[in-house]
N, C-alpha and C. Protein backbone atom coordinates (compact mmCIF):
# COMPACT_ATOMS: atom_id res chain seq x y z
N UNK A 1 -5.95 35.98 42.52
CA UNK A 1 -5.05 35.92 41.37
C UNK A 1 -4.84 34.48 40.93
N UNK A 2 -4.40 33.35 42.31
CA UNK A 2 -4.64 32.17 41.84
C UNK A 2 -5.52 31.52 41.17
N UNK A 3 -6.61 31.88 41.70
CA UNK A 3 -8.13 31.40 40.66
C UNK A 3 -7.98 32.19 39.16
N UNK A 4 -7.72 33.28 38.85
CA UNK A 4 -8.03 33.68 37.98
C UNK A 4 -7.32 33.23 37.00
N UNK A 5 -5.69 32.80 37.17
CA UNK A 5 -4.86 32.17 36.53
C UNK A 5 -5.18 30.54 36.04
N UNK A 6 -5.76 30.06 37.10
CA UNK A 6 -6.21 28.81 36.83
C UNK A 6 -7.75 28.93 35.82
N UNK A 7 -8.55 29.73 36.24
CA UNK A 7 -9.32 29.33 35.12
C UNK A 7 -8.85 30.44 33.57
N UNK A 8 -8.20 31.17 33.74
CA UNK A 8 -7.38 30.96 32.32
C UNK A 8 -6.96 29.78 31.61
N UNK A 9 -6.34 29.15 32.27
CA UNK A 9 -5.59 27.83 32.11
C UNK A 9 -6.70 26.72 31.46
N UNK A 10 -7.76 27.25 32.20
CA UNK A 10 -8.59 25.75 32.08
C UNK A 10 -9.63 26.43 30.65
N UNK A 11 -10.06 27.45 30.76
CA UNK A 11 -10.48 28.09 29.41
C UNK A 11 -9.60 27.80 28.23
N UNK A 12 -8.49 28.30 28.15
CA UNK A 12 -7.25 27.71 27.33
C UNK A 12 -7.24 26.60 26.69
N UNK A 13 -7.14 25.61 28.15
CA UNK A 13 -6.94 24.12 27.08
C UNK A 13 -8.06 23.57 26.89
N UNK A 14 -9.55 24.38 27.30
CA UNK A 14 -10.37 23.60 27.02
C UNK A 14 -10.56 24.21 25.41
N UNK A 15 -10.43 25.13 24.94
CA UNK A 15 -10.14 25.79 22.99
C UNK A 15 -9.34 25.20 22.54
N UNK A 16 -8.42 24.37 23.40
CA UNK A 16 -7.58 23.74 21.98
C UNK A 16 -7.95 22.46 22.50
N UNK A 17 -8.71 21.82 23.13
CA UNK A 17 -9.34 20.51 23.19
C UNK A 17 -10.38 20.38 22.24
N UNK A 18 -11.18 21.51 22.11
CA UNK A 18 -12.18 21.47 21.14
C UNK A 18 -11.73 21.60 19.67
N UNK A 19 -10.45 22.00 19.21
CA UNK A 19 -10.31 22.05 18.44
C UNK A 19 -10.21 20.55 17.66
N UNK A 20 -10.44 20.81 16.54
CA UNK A 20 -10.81 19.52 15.46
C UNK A 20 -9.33 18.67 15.05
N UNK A 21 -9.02 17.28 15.23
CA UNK A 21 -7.70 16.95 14.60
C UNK A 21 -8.05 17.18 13.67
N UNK A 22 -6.57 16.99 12.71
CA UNK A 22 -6.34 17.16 11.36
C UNK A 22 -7.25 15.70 10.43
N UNK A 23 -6.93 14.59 11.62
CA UNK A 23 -8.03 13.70 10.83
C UNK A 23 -9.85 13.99 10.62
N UNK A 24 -10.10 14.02 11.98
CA UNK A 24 -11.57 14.80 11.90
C UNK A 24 -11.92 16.18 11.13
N UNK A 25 -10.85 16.80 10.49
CA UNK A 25 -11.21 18.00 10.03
C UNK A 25 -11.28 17.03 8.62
N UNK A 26 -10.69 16.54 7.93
CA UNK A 26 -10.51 15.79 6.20
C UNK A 26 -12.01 14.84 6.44
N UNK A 27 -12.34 14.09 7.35
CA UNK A 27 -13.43 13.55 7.64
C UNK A 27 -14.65 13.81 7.65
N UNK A 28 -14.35 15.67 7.61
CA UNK A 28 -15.80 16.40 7.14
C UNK A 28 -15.75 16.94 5.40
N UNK A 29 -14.51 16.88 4.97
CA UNK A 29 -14.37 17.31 3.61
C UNK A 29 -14.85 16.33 2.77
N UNK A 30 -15.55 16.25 0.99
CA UNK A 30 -15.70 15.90 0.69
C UNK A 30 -15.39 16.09 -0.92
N UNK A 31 -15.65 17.61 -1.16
CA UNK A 31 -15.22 18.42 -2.08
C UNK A 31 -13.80 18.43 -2.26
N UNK A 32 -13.13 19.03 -3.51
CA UNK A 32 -11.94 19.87 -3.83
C UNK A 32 -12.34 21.08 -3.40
N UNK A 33 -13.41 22.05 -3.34
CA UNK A 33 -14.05 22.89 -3.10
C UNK A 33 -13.66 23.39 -1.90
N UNK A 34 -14.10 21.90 -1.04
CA UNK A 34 -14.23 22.04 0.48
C UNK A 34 -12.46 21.75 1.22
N UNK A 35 -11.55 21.31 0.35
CA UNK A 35 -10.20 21.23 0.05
C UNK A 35 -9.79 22.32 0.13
N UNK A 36 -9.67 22.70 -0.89
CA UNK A 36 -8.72 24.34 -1.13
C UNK A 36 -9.62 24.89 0.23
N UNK A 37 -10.48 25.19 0.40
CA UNK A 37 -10.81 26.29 1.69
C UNK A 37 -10.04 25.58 2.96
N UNK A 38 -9.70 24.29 2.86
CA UNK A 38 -9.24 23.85 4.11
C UNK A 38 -7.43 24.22 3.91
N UNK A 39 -7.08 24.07 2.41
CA UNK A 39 -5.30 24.63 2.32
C UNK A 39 -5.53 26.11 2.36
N UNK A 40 -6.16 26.81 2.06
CA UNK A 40 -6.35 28.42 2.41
C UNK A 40 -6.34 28.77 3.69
N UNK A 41 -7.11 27.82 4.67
CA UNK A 41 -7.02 28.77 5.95
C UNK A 41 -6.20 27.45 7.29
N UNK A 42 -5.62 27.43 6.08
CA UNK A 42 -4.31 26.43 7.09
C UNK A 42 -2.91 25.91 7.00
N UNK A 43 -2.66 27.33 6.34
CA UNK A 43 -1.37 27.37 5.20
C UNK A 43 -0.05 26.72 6.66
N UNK A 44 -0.30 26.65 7.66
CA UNK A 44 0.97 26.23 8.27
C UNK A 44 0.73 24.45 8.51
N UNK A 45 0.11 24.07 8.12
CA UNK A 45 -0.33 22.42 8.19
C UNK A 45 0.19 22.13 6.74
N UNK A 46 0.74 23.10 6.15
CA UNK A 46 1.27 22.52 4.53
C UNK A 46 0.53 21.41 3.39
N UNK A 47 -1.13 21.90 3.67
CA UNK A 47 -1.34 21.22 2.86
C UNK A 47 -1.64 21.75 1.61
N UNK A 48 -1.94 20.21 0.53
CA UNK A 48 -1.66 20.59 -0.66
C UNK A 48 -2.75 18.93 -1.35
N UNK A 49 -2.93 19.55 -2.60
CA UNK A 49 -3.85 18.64 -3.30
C UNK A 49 -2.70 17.64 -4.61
N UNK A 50 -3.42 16.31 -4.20
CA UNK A 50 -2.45 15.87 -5.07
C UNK A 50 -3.02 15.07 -5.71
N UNK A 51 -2.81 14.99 -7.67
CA UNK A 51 -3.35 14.19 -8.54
C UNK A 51 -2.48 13.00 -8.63
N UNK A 52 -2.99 11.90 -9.19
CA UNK A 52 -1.91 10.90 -9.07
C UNK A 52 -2.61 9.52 -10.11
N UNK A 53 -1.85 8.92 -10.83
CA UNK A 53 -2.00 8.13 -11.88
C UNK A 53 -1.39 6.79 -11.35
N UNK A 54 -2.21 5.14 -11.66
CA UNK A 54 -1.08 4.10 -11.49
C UNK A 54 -0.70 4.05 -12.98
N UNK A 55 0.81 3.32 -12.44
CA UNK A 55 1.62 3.54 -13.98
C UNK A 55 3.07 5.19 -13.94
N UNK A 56 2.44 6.16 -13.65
CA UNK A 56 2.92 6.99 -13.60
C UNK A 56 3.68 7.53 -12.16
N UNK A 57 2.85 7.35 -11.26
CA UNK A 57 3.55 7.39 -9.65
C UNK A 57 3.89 6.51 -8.95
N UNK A 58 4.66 6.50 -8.97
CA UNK A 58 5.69 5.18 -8.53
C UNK A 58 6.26 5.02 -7.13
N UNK A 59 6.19 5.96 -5.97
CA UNK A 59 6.79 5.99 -5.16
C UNK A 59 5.87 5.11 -3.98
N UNK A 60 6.13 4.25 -3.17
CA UNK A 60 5.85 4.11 -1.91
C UNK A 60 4.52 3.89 -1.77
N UNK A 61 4.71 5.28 -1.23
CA UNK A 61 3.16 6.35 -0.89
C UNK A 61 2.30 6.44 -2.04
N UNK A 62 2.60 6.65 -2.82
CA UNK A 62 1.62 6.90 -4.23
C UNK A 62 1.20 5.69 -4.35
N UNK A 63 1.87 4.64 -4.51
CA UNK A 63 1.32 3.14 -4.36
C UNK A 63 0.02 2.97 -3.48
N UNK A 64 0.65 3.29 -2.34
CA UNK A 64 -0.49 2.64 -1.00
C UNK A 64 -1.90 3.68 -1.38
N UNK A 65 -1.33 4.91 -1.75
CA UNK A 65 -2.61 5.87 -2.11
C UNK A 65 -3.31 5.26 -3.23
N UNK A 66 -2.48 4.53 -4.02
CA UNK A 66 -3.78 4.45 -5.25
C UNK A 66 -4.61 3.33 -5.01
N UNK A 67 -4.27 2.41 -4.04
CA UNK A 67 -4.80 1.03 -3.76
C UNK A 67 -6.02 1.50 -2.57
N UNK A 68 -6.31 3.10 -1.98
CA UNK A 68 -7.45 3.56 -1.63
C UNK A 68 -8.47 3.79 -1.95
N UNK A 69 -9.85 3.75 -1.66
CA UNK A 69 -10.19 3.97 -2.18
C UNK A 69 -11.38 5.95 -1.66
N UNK A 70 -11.90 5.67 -2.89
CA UNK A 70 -12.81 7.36 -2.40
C UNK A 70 -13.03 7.33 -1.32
N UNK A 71 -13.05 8.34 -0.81
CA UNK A 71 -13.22 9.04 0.54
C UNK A 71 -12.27 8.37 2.20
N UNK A 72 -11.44 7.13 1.86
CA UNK A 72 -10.63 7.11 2.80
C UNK A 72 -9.53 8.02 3.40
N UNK A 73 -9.42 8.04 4.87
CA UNK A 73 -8.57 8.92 5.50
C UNK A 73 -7.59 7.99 5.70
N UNK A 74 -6.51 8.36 6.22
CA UNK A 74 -5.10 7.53 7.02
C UNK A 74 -4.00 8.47 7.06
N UNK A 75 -3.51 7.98 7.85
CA UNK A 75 -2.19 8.59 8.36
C UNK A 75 -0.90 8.07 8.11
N UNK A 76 0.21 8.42 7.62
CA UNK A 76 1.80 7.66 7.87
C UNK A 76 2.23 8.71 8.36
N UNK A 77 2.65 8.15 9.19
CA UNK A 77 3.99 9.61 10.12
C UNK A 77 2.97 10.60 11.10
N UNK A 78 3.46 11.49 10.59
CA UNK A 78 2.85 12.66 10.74
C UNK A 78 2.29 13.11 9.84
N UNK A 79 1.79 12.42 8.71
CA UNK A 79 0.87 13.56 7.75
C UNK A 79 -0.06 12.31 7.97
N UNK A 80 -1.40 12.86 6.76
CA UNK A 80 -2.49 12.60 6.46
C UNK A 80 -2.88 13.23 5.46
N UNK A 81 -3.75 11.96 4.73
CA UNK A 81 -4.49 12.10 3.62
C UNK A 81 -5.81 11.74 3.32
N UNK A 82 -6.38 12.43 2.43
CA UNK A 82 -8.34 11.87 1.74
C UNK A 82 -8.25 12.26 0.45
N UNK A 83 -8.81 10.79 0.47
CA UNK A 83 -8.76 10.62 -1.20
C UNK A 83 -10.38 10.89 -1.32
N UNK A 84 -10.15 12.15 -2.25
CA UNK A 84 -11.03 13.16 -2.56
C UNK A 84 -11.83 12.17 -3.69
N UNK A 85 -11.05 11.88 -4.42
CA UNK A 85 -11.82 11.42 -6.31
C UNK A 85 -10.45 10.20 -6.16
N UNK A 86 -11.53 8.68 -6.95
CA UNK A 86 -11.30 7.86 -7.40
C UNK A 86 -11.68 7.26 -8.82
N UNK A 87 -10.59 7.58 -9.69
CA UNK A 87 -11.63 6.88 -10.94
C UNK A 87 -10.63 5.84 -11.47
N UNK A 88 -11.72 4.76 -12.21
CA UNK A 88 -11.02 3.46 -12.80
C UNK A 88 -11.32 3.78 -14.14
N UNK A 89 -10.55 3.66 -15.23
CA UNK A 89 -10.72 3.76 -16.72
C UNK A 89 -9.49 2.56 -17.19
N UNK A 90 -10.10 2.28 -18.58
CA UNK A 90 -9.53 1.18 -18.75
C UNK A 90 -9.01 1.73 -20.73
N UNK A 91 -7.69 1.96 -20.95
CA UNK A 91 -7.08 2.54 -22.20
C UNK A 91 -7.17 1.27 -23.47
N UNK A 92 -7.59 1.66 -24.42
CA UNK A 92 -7.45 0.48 -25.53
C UNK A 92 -6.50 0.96 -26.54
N UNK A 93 -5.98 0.13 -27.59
CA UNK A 93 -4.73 0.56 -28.72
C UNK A 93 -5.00 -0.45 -29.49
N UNK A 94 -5.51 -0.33 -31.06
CA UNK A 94 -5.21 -0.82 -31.82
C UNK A 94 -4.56 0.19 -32.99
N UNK A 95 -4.80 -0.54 -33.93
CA UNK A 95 -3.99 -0.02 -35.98
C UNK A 95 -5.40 -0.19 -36.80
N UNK A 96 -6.03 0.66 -37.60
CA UNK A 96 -7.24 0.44 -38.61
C UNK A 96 -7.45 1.22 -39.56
N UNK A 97 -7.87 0.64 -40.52
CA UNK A 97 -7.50 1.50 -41.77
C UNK A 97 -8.95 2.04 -42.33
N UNK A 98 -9.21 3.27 -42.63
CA UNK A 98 -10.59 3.61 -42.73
C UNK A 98 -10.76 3.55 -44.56
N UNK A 99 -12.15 3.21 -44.51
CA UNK A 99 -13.10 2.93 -45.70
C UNK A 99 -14.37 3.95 -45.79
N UNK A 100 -13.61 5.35 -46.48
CA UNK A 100 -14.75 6.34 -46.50
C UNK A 100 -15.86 5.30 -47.23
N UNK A 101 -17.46 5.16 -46.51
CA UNK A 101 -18.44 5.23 -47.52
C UNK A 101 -19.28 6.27 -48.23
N UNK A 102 -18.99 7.07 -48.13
CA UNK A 102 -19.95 8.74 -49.25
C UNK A 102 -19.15 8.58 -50.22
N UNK A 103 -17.74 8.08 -50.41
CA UNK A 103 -16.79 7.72 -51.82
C UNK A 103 -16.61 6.60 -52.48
N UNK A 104 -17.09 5.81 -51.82
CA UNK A 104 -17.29 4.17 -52.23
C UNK A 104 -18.37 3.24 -52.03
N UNK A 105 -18.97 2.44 -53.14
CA UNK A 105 -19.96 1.90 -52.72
C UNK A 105 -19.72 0.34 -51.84
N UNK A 106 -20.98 -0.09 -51.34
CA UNK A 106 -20.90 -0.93 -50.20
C UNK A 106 -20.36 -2.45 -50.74
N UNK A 107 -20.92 -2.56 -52.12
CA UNK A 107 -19.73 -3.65 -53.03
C UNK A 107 -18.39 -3.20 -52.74
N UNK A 108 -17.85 -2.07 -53.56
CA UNK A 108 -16.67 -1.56 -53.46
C UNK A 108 -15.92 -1.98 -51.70
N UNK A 109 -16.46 -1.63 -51.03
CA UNK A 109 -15.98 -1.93 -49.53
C UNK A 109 -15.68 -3.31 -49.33
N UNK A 110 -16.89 -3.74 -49.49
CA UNK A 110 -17.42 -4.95 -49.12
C UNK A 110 -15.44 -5.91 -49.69
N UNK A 111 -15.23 -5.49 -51.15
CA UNK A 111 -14.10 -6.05 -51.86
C UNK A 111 -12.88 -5.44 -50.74
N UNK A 112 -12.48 -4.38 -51.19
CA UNK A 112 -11.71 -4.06 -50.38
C UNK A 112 -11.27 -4.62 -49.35
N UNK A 113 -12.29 -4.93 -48.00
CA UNK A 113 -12.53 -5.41 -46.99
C UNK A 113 -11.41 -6.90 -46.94
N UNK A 114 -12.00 -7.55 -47.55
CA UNK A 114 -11.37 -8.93 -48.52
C UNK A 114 -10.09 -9.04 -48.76
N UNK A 115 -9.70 -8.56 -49.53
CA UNK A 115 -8.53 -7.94 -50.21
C UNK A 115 -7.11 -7.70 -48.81
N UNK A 116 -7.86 -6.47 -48.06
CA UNK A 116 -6.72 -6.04 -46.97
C UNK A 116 -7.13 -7.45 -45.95
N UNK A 117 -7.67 -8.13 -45.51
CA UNK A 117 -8.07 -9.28 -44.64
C UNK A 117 -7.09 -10.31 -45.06
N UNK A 118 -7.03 -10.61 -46.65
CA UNK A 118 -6.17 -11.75 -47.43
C UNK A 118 -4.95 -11.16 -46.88
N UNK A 119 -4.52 -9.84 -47.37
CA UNK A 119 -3.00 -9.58 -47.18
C UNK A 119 -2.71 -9.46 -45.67
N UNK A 120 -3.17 -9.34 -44.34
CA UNK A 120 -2.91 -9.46 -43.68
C UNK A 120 -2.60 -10.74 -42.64
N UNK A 121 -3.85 -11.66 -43.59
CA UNK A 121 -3.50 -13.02 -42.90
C UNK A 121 -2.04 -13.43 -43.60
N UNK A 122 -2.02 -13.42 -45.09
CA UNK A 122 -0.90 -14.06 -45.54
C UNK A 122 0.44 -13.28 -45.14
N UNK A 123 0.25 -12.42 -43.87
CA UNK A 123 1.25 -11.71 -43.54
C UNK A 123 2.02 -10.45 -43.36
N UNK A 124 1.24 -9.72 -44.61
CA UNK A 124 1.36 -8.27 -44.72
C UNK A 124 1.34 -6.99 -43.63
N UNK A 125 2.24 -6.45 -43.32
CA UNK A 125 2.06 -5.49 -42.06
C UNK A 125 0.96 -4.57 -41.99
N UNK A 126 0.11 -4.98 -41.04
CA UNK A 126 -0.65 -3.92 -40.99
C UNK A 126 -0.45 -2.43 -40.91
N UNK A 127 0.73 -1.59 -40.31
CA UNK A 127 1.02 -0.57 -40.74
C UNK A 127 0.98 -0.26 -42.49
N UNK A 128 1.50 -0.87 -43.14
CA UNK A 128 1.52 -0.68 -44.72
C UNK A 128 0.83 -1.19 -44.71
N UNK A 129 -0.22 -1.66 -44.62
CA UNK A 129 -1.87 -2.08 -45.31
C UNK A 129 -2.73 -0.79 -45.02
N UNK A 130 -2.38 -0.13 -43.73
CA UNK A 130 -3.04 1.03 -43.28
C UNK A 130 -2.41 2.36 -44.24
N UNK A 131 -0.89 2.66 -44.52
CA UNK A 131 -0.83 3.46 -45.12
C UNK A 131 -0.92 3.27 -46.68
N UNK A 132 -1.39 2.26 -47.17
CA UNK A 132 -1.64 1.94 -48.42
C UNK A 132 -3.42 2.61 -48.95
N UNK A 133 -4.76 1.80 -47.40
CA UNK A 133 -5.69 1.91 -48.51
C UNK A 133 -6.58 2.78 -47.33
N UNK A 134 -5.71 3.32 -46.27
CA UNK A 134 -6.72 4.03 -45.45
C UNK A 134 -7.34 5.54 -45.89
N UNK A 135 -8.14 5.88 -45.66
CA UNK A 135 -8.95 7.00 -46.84
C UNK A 135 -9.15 8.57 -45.75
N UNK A 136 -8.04 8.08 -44.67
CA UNK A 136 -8.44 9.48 -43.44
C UNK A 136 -7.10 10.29 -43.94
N UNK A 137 -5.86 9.59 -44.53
CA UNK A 137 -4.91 10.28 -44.54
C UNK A 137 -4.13 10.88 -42.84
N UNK A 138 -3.99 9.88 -42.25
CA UNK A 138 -3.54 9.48 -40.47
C UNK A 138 -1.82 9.09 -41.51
N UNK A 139 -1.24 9.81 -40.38
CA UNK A 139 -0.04 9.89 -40.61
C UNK A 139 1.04 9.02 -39.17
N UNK A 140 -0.01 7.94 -38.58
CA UNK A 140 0.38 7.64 -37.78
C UNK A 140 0.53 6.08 -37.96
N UNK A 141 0.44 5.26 -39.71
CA UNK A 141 0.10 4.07 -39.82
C UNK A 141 -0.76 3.31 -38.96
N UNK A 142 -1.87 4.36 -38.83
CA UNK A 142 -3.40 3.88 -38.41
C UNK A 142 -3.07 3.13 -36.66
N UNK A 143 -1.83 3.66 -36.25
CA UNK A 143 -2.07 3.29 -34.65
C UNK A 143 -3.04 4.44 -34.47
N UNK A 144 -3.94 4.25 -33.64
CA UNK A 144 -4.90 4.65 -32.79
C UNK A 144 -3.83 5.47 -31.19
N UNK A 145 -3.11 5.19 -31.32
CA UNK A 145 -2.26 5.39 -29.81
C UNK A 145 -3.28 5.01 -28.59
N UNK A 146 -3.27 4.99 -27.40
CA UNK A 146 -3.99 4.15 -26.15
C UNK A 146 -4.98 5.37 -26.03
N UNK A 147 -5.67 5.34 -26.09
CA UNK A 147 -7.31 5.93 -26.17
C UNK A 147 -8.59 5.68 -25.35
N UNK A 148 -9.54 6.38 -24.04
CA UNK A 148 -10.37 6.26 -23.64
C UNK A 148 -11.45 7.48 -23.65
N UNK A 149 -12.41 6.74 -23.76
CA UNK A 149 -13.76 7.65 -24.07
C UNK A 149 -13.84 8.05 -25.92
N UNK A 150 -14.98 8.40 -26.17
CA UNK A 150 -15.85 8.56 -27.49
C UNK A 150 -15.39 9.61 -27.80
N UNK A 151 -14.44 10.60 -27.37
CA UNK A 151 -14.05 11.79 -27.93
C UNK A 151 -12.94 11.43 -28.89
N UNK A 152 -12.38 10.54 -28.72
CA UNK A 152 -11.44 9.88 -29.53
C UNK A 152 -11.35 9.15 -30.52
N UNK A 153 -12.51 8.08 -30.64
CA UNK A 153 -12.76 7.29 -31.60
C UNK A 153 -14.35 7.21 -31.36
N UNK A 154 -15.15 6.81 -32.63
CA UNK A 154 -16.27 6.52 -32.30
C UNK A 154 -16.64 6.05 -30.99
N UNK A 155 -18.12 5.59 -30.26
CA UNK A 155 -18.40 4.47 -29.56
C UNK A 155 -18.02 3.66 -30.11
N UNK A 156 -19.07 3.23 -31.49
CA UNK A 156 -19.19 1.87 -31.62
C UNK A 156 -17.53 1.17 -32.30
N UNK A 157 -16.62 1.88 -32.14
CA UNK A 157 -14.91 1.69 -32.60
C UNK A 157 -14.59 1.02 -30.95
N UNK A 158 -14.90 1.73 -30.31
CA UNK A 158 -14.54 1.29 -28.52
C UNK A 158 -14.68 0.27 -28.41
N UNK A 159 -16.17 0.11 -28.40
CA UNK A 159 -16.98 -1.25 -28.11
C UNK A 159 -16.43 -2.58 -28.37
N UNK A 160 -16.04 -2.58 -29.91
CA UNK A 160 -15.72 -3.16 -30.59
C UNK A 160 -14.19 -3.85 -30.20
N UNK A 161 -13.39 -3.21 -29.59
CA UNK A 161 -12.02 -3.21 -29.67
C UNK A 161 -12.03 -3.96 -28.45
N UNK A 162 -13.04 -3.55 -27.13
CA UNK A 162 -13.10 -3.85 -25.97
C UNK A 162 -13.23 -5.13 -25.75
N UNK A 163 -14.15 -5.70 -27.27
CA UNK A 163 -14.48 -7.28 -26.82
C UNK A 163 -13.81 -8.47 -27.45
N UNK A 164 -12.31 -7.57 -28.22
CA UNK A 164 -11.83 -8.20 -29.14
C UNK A 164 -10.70 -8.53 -28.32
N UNK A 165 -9.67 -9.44 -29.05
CA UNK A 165 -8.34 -9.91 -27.98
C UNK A 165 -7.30 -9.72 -28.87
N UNK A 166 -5.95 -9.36 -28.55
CA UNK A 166 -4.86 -8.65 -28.90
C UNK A 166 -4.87 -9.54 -29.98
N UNK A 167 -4.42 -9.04 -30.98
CA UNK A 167 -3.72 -9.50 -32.58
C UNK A 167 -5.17 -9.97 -33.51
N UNK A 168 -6.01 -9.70 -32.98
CA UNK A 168 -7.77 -10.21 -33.90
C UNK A 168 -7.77 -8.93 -34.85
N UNK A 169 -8.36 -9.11 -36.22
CA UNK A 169 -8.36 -8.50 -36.68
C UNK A 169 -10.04 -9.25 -37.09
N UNK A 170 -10.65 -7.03 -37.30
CA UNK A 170 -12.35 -7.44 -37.55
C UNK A 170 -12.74 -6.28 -38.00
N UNK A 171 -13.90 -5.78 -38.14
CA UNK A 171 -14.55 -4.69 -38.97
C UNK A 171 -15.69 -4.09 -37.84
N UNK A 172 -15.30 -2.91 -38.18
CA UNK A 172 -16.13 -1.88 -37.48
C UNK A 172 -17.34 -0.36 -37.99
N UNK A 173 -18.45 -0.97 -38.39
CA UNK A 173 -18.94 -0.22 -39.37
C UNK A 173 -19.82 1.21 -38.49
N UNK A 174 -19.82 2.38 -38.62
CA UNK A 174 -20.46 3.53 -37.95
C UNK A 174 -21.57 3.85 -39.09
N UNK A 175 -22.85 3.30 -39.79
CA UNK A 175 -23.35 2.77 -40.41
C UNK A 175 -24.16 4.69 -40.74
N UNK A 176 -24.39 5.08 -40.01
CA UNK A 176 -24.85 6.36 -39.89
C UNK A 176 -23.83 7.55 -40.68
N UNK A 177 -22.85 7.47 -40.27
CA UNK A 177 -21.54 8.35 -41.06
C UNK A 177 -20.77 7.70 -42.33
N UNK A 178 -21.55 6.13 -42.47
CA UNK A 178 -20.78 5.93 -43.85
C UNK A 178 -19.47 5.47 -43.71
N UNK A 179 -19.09 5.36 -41.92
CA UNK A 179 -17.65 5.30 -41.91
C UNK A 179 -17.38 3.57 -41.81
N UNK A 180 -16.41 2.68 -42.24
CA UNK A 180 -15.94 1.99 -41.86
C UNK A 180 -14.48 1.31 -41.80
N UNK A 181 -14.23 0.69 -40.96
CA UNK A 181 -12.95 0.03 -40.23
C UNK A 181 -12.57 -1.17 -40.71
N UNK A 182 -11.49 -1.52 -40.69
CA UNK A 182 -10.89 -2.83 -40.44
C UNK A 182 -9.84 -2.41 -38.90
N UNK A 183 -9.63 -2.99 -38.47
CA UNK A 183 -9.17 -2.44 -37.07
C UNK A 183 -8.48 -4.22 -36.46
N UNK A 184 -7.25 -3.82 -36.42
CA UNK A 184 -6.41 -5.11 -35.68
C UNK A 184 -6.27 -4.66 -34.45
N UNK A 185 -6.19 -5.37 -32.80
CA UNK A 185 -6.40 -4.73 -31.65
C UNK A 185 -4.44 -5.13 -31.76
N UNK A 186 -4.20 -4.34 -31.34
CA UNK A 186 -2.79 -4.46 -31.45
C UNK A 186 -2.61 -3.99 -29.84
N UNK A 187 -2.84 -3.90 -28.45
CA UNK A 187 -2.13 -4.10 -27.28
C UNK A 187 -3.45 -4.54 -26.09
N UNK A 188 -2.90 -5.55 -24.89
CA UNK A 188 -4.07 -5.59 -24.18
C UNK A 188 -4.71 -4.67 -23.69
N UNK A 189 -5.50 -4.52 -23.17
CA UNK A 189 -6.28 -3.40 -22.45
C UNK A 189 -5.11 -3.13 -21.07
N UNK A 190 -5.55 -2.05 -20.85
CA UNK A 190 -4.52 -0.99 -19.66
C UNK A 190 -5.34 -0.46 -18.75
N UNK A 191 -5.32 -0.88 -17.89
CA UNK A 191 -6.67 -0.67 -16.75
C UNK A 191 -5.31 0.09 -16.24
N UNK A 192 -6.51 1.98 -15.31
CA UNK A 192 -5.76 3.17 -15.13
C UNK A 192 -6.62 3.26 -14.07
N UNK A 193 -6.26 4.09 -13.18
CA UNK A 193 -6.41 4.75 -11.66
C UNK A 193 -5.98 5.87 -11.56
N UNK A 194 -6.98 7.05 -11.08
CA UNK A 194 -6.95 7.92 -11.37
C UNK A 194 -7.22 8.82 -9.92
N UNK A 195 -6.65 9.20 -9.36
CA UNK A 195 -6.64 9.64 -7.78
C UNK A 195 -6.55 11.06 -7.32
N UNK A 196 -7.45 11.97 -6.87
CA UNK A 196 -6.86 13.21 -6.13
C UNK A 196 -7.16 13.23 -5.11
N UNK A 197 -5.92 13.72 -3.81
CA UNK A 197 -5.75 13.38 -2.96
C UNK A 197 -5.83 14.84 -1.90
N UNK A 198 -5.56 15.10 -0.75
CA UNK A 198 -5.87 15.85 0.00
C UNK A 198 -4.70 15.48 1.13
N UNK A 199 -3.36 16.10 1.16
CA UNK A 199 -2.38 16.01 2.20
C UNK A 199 -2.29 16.91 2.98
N UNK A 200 -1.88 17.09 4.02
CA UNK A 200 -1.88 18.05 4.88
C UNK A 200 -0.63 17.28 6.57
N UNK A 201 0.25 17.77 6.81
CA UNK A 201 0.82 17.84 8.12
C UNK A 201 -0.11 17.76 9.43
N UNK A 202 0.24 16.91 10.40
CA UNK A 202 -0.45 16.27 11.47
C UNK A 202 -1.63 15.34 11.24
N UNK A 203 -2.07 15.03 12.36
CA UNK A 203 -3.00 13.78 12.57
C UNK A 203 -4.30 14.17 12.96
């Protein structure tokens, strides 16, 4: 009976010796994929997936998390985390007033161009220069609001803005669509961090 009890015992703790810590288990994950199957079949370790922005998460922890990078593990306390996805994007904001070309010819612009350039150096707000001769009908006095990626504004509008420095005012022609810009960069660039994370209870 003694033996049999003892190698119970020793069968026993040798299954939960083999079992995987909570760090070595995130150390094989790599996926969100491979995430959720790990919060599905380990609902008492309380974990949970977490997105996270700098600028926007402010606490502590969210700090030290965003200054990680992809695929690091660590521990505070008793929990642990893996940072699943790391992305860096960088937001631009200017004001620009558009110059349909299919309605105006490239003289015609060309003047124009001139014209809003004079009134802005000699002072004129670029908001009312924008709601005066801009041809999109933007009800936003041609702020752009903070904007990343080509779904938003042209490329070649991006590009442009990217290599310019706050308060420059310059022209941005999309030569193919006829479209063109006058465009003042009105805020510095906003470099963003972009984080999902992988928490879970124990080590």
């Amino acid at each position: 009976m003694k033996l049999s009890l003892v190698g119970l015992f020793l069968l026993l703790s040798s299954s939960i010796f083999a079992q995987l810590t909570v760090t070595e288990q995130f150390q094989k994950i790599s996926t969100q994929q491979q995430a959720q199957q790990f919060i599905d079949a380990n609902p008492t370790l309380k974990p949970v997936l977490l997105h996270l922005s700098n600028g926007k998460d402010s606490t502590l922890i969210d700090k030290r998390l965003l200054r990680q990078n992809k695929g690091d593990v660590f521990s505070v306390g008793y929990v642990t985390y893996k940072v699943l996805e790391a992305k860096d994007t960088v937001d631009y904001r200017a004001s620009y007033i558009f110059l349909d070309g299919s309605t105006l010819s490239v003289p015609e612009i060309d003047s124009l161009k001139k014209i809003i350039v004079q009134k802005a150096t000699a002072g004129a707000s670029f908001e009312q220069l924008s709601d005066q001769y801009t041809m999109d009908g933007n009800t936003t006095h041609g702020d752009t609001g903070w904007f990343f990626g080509v779904e938003m504004m042209p490329k070649e509008f991006q590009d442009a803005v990217s290599k310019h420095k706050t308060g420059e005012i310059f022209f941005v022609d999309v030569s193919e669509k006829q479209w063109h810009y006058i465009v003042k960069k009105t805020y510095d660039d906003r470099e963003k961090k972009d984080i999902t994370v992988l928490r879970a209870n124990g080590r």
